[in-house]
N, C-alpha and C. Protein backbone atom coordinates (compact mmCIF):
# COMPACT_ATOMS: atom_id res chain seq x y z
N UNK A 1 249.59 -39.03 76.49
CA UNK A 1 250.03 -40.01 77.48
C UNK A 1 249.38 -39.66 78.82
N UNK A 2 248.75 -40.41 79.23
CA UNK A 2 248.18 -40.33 80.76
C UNK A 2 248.96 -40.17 81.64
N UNK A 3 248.44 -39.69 83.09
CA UNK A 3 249.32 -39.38 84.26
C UNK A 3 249.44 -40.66 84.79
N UNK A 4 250.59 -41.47 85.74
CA UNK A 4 250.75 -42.82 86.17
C UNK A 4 250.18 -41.65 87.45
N UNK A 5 249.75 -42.70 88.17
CA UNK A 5 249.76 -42.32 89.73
C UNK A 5 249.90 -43.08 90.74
N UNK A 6 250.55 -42.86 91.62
CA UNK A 6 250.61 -43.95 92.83
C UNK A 6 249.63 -43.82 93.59
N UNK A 7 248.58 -44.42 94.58
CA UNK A 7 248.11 -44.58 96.06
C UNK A 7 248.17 -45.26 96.89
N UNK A 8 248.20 -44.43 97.90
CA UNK A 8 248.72 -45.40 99.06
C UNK A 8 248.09 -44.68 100.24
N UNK A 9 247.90 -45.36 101.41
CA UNK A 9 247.21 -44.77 102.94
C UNK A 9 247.93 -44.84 103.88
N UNK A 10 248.59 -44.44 104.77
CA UNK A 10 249.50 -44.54 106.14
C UNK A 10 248.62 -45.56 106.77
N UNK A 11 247.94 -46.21 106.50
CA UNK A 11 247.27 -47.45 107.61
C UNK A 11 247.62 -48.72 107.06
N UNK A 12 247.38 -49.59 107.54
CA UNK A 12 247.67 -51.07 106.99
C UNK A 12 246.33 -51.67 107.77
N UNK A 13 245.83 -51.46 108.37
CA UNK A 13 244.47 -51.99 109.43
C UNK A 13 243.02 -52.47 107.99
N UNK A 14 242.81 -53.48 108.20
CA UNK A 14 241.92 -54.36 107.20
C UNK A 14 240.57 -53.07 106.93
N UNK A 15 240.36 -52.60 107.58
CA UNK A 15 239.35 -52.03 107.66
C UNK A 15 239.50 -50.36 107.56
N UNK A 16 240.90 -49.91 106.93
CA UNK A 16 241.10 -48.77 107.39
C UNK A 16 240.14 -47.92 106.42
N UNK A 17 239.27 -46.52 106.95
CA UNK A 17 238.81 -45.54 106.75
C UNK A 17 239.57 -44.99 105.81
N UNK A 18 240.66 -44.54 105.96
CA UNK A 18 241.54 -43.84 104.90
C UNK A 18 242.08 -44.42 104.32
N UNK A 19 242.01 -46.04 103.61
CA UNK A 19 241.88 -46.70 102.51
C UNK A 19 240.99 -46.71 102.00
N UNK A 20 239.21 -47.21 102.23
CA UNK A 20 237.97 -46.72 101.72
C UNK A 20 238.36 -45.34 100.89
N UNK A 21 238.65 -44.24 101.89
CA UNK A 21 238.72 -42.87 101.15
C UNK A 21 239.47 -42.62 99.71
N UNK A 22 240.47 -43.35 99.91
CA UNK A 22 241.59 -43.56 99.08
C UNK A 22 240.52 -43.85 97.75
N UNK A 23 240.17 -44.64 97.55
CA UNK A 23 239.93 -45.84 96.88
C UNK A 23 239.32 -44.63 95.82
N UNK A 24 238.03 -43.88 97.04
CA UNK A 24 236.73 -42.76 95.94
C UNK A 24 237.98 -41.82 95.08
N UNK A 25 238.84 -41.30 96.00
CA UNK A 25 239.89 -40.53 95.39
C UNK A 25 240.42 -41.42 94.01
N UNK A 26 241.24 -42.21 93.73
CA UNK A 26 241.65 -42.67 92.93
C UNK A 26 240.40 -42.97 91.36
N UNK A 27 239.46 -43.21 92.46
CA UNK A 27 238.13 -43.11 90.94
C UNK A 27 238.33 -41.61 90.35
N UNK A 28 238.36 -40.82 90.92
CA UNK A 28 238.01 -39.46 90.67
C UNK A 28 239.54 -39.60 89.58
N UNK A 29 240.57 -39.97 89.92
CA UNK A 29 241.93 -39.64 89.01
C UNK A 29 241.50 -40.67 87.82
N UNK A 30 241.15 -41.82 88.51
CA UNK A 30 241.12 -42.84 87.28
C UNK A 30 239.73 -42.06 86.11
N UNK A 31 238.60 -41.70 86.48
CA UNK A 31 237.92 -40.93 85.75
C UNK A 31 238.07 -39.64 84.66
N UNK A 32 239.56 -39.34 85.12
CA UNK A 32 240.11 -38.06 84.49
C UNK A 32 241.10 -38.39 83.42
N UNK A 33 240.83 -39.67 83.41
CA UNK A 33 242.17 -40.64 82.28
C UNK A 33 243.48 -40.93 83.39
N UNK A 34 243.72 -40.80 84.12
CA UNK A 34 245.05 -41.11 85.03
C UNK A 34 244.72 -42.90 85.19
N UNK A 35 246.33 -43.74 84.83
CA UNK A 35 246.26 -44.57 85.49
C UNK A 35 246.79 -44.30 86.86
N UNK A 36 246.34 -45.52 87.91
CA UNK A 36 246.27 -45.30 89.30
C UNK A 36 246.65 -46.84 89.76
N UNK A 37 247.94 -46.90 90.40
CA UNK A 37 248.44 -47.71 90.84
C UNK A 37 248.15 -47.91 92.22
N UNK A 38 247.12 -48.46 92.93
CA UNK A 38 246.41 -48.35 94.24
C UNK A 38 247.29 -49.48 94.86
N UNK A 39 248.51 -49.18 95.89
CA UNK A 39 248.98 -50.34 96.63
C UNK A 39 248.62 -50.51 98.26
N UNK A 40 248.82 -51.49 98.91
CA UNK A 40 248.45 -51.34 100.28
C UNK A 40 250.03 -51.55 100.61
N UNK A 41 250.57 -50.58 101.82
CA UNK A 41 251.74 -50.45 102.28
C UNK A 41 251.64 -51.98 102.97
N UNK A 42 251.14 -52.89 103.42
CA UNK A 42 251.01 -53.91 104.12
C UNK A 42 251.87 -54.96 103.06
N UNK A 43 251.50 -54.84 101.52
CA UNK A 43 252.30 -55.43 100.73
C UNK A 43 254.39 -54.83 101.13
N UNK A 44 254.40 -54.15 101.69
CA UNK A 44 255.84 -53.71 101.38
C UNK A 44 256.34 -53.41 102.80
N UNK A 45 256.52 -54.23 103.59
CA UNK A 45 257.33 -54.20 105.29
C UNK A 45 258.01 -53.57 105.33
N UNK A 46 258.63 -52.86 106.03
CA UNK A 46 259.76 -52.12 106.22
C UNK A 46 260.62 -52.20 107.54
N UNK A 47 261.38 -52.16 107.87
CA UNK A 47 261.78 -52.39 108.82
C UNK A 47 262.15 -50.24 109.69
N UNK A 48 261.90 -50.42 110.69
CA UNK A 48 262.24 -49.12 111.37
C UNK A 48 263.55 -48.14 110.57
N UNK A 49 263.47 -47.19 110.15
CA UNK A 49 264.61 -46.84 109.52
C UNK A 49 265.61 -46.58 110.14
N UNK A 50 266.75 -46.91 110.30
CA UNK A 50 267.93 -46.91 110.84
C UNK A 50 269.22 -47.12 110.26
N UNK A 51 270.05 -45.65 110.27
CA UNK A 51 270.98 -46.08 109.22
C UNK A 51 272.05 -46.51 109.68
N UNK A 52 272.42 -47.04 110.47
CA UNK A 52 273.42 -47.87 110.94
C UNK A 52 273.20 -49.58 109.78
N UNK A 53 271.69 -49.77 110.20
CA UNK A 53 271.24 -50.96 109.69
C UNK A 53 271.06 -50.56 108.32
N UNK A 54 271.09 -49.64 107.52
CA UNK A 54 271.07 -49.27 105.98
C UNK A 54 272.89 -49.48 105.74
N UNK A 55 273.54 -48.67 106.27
CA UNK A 55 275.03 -49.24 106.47
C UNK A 55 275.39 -50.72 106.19
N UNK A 56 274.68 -51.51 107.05
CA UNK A 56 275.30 -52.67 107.11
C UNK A 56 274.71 -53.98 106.08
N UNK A 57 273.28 -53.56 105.91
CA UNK A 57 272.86 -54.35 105.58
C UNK A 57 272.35 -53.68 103.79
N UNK A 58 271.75 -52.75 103.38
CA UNK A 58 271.70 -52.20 102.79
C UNK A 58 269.57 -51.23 102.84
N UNK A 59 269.40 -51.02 101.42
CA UNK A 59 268.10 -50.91 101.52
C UNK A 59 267.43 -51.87 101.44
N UNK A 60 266.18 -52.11 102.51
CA UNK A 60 265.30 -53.66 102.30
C UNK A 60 265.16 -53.54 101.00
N UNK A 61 264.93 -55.06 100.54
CA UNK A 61 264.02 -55.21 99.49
C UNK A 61 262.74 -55.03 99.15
N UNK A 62 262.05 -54.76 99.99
CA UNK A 62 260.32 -54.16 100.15
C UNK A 62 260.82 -52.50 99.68
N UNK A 63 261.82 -52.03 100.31
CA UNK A 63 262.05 -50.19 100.17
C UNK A 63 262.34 -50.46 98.84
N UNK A 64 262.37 -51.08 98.39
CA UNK A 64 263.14 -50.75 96.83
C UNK A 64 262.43 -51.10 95.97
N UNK A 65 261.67 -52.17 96.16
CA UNK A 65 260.25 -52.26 95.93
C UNK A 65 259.16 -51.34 95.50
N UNK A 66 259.22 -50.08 96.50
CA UNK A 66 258.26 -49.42 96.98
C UNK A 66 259.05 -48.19 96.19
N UNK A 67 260.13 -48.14 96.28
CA UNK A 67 260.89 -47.02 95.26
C UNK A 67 260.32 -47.08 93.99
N UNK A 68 260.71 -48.06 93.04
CA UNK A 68 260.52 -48.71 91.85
C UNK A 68 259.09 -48.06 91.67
N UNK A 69 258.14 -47.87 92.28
CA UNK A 69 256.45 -47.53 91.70
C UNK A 69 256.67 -46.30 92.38
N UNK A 70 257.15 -45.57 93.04
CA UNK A 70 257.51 -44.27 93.26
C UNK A 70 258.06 -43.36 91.88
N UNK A 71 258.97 -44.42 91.54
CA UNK A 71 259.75 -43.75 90.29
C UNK A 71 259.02 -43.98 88.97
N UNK A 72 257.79 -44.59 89.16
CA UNK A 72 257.61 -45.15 87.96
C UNK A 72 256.00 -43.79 87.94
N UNK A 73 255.59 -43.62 89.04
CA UNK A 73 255.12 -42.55 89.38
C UNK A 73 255.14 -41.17 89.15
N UNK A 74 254.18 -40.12 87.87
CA UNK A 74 254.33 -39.04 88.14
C UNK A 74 253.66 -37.96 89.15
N UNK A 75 253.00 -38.79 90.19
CA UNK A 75 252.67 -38.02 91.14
C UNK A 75 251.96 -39.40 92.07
N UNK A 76 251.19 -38.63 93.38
CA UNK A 76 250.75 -39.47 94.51
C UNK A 76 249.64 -39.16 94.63
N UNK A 77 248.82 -40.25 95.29
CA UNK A 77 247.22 -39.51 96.39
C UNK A 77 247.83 -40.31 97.42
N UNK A 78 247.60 -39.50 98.17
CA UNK A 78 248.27 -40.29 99.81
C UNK A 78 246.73 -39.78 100.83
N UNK A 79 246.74 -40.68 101.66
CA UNK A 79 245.83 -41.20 102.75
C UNK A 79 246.58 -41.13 103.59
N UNK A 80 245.88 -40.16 104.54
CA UNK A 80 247.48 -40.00 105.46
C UNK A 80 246.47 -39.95 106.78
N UNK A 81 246.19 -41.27 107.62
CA UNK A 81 245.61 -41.33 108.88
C UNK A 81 246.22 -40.03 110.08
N UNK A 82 245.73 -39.34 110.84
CA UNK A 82 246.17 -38.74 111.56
C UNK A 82 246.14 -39.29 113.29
N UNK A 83 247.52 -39.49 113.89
CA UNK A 83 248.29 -39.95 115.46
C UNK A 83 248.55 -39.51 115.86
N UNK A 84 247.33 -38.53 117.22
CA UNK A 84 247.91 -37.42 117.66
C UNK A 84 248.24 -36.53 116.98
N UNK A 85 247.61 -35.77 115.99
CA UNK A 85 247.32 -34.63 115.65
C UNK A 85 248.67 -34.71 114.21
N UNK A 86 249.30 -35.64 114.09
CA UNK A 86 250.44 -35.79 113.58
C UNK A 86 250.41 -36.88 112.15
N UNK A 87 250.78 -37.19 111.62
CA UNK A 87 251.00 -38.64 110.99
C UNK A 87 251.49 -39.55 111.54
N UNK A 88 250.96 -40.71 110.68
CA UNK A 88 251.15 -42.17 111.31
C UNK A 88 253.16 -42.37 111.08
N UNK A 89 253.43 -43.43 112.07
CA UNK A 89 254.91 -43.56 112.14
C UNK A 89 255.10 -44.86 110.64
N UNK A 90 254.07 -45.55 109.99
CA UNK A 90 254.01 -46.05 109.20
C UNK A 90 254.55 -44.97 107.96
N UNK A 91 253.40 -44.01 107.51
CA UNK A 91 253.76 -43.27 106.61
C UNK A 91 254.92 -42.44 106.59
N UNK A 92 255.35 -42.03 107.86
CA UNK A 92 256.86 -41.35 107.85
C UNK A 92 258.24 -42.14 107.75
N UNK A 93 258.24 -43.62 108.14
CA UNK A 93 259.23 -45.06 107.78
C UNK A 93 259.17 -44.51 106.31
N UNK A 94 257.76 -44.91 105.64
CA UNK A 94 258.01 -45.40 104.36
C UNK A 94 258.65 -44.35 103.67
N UNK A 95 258.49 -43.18 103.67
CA UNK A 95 258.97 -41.84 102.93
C UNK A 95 260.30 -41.60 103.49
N UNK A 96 260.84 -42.02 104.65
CA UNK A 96 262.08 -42.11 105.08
C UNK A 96 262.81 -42.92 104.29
N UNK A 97 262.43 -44.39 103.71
CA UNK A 97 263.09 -45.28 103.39
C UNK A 97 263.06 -45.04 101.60
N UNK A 98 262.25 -44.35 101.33
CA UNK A 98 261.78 -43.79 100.03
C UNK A 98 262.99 -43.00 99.72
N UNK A 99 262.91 -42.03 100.49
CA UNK A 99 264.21 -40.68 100.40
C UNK A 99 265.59 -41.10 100.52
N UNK A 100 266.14 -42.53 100.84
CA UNK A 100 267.19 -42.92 100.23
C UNK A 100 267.84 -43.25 99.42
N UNK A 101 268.64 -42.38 98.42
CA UNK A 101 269.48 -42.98 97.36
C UNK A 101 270.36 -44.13 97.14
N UNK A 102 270.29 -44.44 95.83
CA UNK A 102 271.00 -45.66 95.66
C UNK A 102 272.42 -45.44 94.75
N UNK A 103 273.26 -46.10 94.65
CA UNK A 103 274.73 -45.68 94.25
C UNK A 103 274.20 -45.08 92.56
N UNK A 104 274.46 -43.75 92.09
CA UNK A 104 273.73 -43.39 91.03
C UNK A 104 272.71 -42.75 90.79
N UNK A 105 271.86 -42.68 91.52
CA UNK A 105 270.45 -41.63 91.58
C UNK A 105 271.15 -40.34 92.19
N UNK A 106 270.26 -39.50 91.70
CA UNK A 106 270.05 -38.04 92.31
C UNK A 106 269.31 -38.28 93.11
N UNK A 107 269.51 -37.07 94.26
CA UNK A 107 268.86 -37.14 95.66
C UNK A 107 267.79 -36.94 95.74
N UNK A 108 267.17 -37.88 96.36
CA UNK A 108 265.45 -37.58 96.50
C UNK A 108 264.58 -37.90 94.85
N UNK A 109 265.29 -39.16 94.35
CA UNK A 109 264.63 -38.97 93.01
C UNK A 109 263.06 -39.76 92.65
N UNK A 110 263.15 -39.54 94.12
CA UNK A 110 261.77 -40.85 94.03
C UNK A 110 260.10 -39.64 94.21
N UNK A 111 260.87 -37.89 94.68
CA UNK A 111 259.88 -37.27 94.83
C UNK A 111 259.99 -35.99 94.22
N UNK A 112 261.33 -35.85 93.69
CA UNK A 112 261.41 -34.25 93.11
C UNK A 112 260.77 -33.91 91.88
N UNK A 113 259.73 -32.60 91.78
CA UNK A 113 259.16 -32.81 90.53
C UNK A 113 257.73 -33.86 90.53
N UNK A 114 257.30 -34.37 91.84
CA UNK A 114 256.30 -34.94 91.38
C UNK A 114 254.89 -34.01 92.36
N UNK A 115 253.92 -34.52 91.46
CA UNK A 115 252.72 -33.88 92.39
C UNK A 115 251.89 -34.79 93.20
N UNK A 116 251.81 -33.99 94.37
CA UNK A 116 250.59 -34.80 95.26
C UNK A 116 249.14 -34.36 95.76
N UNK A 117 248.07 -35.13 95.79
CA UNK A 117 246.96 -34.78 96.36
C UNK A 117 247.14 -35.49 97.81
N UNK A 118 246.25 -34.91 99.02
CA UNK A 118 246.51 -35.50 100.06
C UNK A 118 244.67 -35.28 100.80
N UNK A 119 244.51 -36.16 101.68
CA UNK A 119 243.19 -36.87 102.12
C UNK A 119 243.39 -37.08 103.08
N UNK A 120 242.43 -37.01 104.26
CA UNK A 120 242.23 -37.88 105.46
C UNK A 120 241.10 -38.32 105.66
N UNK A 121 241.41 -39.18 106.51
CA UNK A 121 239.46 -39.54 107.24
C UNK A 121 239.47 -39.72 108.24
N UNK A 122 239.25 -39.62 109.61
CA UNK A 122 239.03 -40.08 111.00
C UNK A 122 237.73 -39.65 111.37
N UNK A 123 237.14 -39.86 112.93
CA UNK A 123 236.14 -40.56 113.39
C UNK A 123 236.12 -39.72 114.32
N UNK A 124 237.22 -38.39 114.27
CA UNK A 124 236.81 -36.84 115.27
C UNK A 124 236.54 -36.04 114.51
N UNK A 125 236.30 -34.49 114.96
CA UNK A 125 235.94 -33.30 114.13
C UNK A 125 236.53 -33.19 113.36
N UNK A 126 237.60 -32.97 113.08
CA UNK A 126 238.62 -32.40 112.19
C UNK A 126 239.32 -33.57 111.10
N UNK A 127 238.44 -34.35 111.19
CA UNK A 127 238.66 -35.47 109.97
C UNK A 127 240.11 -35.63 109.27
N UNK A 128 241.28 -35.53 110.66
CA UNK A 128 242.31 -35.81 110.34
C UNK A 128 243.34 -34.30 109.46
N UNK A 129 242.33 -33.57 109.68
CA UNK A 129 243.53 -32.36 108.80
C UNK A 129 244.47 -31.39 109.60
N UNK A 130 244.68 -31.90 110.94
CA UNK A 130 245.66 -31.50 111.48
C UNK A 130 247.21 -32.17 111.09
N UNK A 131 247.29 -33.33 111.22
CA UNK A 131 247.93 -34.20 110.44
C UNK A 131 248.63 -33.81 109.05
N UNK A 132 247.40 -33.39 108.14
CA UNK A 132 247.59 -33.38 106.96
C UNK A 132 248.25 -31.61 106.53
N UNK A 133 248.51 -31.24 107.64
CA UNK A 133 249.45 -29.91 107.60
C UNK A 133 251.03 -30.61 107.63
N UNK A 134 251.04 -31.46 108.42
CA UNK A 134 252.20 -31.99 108.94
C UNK A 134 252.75 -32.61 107.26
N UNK A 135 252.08 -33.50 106.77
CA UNK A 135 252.45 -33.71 105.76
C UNK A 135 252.97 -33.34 104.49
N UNK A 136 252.14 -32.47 104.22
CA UNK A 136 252.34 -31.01 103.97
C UNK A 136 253.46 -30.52 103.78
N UNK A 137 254.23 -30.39 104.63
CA UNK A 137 255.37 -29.80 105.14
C UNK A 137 256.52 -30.94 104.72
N UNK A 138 256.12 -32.45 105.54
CA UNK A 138 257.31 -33.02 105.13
C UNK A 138 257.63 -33.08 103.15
N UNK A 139 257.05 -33.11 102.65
CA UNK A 139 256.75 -33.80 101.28
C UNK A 139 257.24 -32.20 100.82
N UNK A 140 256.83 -31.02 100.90
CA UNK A 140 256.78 -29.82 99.90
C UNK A 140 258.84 -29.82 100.22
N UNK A 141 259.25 -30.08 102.02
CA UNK A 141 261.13 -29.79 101.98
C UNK A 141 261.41 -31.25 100.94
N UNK A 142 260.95 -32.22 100.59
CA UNK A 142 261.78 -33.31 100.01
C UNK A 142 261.24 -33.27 97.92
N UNK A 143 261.37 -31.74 97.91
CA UNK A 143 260.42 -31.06 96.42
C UNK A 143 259.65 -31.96 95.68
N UNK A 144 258.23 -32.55 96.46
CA UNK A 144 257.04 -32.69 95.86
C UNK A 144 256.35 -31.10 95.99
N UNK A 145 255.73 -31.24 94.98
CA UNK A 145 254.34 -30.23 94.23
C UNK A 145 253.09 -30.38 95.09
N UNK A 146 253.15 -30.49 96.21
CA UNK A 146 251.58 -30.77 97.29
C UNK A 146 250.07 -29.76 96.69
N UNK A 147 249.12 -30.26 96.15
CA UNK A 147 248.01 -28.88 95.36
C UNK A 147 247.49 -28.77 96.76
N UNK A 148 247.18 -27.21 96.70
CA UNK A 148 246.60 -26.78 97.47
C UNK A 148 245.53 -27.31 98.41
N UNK A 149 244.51 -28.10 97.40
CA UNK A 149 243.20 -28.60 98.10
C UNK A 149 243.70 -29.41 98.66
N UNK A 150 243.14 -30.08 99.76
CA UNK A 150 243.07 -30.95 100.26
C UNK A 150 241.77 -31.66 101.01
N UNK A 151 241.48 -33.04 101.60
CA UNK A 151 240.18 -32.97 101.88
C UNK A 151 240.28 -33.72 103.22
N UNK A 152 239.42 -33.54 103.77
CA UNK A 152 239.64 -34.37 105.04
C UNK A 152 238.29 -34.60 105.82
N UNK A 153 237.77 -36.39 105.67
CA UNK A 153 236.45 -36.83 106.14
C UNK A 153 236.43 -36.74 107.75
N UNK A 154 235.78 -35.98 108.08
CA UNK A 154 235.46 -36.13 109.90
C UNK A 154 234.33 -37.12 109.67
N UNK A 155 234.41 -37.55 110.72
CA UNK A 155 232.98 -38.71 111.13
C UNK A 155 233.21 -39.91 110.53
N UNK A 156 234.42 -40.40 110.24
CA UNK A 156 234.65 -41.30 109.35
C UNK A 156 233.95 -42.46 108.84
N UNK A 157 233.83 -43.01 110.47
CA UNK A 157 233.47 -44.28 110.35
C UNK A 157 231.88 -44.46 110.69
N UNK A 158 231.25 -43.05 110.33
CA UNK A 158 229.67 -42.90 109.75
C UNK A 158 229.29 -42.63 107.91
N UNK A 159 230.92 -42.62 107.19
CA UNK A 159 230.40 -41.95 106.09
C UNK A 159 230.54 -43.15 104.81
N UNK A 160 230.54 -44.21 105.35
CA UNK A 160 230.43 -44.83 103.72
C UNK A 160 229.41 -46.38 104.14
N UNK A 161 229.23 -46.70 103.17
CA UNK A 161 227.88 -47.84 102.64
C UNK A 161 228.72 -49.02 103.12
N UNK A 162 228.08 -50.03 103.08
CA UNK A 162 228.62 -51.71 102.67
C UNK A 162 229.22 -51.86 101.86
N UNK A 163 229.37 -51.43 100.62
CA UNK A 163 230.15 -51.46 99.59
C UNK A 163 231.07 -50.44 99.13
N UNK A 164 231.91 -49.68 100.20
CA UNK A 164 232.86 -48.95 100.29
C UNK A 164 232.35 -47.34 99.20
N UNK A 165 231.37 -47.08 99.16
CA UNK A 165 230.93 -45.86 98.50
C UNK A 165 230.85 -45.14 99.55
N UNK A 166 230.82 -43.44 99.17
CA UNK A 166 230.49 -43.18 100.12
C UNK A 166 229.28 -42.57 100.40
N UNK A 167 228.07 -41.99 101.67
CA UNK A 167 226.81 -41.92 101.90
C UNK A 167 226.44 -40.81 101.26
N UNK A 168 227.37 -39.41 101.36
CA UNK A 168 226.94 -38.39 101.17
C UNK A 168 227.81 -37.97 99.43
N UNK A 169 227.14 -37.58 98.72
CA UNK A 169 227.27 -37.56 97.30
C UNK A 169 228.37 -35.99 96.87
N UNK A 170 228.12 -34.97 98.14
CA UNK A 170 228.50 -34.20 98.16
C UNK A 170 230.40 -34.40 98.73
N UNK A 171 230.02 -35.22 99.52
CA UNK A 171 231.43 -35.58 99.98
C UNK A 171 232.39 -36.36 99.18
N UNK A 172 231.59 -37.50 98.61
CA UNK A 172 232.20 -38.20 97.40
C UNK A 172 232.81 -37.34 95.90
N UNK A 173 232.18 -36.37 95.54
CA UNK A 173 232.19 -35.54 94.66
C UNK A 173 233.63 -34.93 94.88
N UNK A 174 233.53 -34.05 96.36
CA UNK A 174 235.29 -33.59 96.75
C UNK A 174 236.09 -34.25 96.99
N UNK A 175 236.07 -35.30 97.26
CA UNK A 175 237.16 -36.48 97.47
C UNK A 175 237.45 -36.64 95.68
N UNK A 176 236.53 -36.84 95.17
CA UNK A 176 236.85 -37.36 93.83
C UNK A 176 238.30 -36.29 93.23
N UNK A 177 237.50 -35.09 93.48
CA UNK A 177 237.60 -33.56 93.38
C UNK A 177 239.64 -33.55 93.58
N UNK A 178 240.24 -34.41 94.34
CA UNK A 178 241.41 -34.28 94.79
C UNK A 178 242.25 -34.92 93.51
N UNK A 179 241.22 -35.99 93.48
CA UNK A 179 242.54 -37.17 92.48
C UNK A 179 241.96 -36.85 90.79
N UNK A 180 241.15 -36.09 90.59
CA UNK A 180 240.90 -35.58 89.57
C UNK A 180 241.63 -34.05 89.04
N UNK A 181 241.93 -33.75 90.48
CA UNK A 181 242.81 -32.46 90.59
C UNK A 181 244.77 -32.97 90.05
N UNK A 182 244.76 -33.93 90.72
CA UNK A 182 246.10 -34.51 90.66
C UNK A 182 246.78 -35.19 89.09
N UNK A 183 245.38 -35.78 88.63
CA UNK A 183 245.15 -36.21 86.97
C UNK A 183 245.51 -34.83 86.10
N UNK A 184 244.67 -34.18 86.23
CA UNK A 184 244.65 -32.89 85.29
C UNK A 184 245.88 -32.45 85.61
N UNK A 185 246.30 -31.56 87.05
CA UNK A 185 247.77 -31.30 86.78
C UNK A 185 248.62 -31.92 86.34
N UNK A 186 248.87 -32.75 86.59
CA UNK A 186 249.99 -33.84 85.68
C UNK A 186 249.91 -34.05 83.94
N UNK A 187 248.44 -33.93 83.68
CA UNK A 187 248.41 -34.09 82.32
C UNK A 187 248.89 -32.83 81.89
N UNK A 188 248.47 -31.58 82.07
CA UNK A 188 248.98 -30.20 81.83
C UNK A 188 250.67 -29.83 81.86
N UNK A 189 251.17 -31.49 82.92
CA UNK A 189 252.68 -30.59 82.80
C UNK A 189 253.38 -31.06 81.50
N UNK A 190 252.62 -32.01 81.11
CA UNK A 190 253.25 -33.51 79.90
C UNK A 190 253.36 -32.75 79.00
């Protein structure tokens, strides 16, 4: 049985860099036998998390949405744009609204036990892997499996073609390198 996998990028921007990136990553899993469920968070709104408004109103229907292929998920490649050295307030909503239980689930059942690869790309030196510490961190306290590697494109928006490949073969190779990493572990835990 193959690994399911989710992807997804903290950007929603038509043009985002760390969707391109995403995309080479997910070849690299889909190449390793993993199916790869590639969504754009733009499909699934969320509203600011606030639990007063979870109180009253309940979980959106987009969060539950977005649960549902979480759970259906044995692991992630996440694209995690870096804001101020930090993650995007997009990607921290959605994993906020993720990490809420529903009358009957165990806590956190949308991430415990699963594995993640993680990626950046931006258009300064550090190609977003300041960020991708941060992430890091949130995901390993809510018990995801984060693998070690990680990759992160500096120069972003010099490194891929017209047709969303990317220029340098060496770079494409380690990107692949993540979601091929994420395939294999998962198949090994089955």
């Amino acid at each position: 049985m193959s690994a399911k996998i989710l992807a997804f990028a903290g950007s929603t921007r038509k043009e985002s860099l760390n969707r391109k990136l995403l995309e080479v990553v997910a070849e690299g899993a889909r190449k390793a036998g993993a199916e790869v469920k590639l969504i754009n968070l733009a499909d699934f709104p969320m509203p600011l998390f606030n639990e007063d408004d979870e109180s009253a109103s309940g979980i959106p229907d987009k969060a539950l949405e977005f649960r549902e292929w979480m759970k259906w998920a044995d692991g992630f490649l996440m694209a995690c744009p870096e804001y101020n050295s930090s993650f995007t307030p997009l990607w921290k909503n959605t994993i906020d609204w993720a990490s809420r239980p529903r009358a009957g689930e165990k806590a956190l059942e949308c991430f415990r036990g699963k594995v993640a690869g993680l990626v950046a790309a931006s258009g300064g030196y550090f190609g977003g892997y300041r960020g991708l510490q941060q992430v890091r961190y949130v995901l390993g306290n809510i018990g995801v499996v984060v693998l070690p590697d990680m990759f992160s494109l500096p120069r972003a928006h010099e490194a891929f073609n017209a047709d969303g490949s990317m220029k340098d073969a060496k770079q494409a190779e380690a990107a692949m390198n993540i979601g091929r990493s994420v395939a294999e572990f998962i198949a090994a835990k089955k």
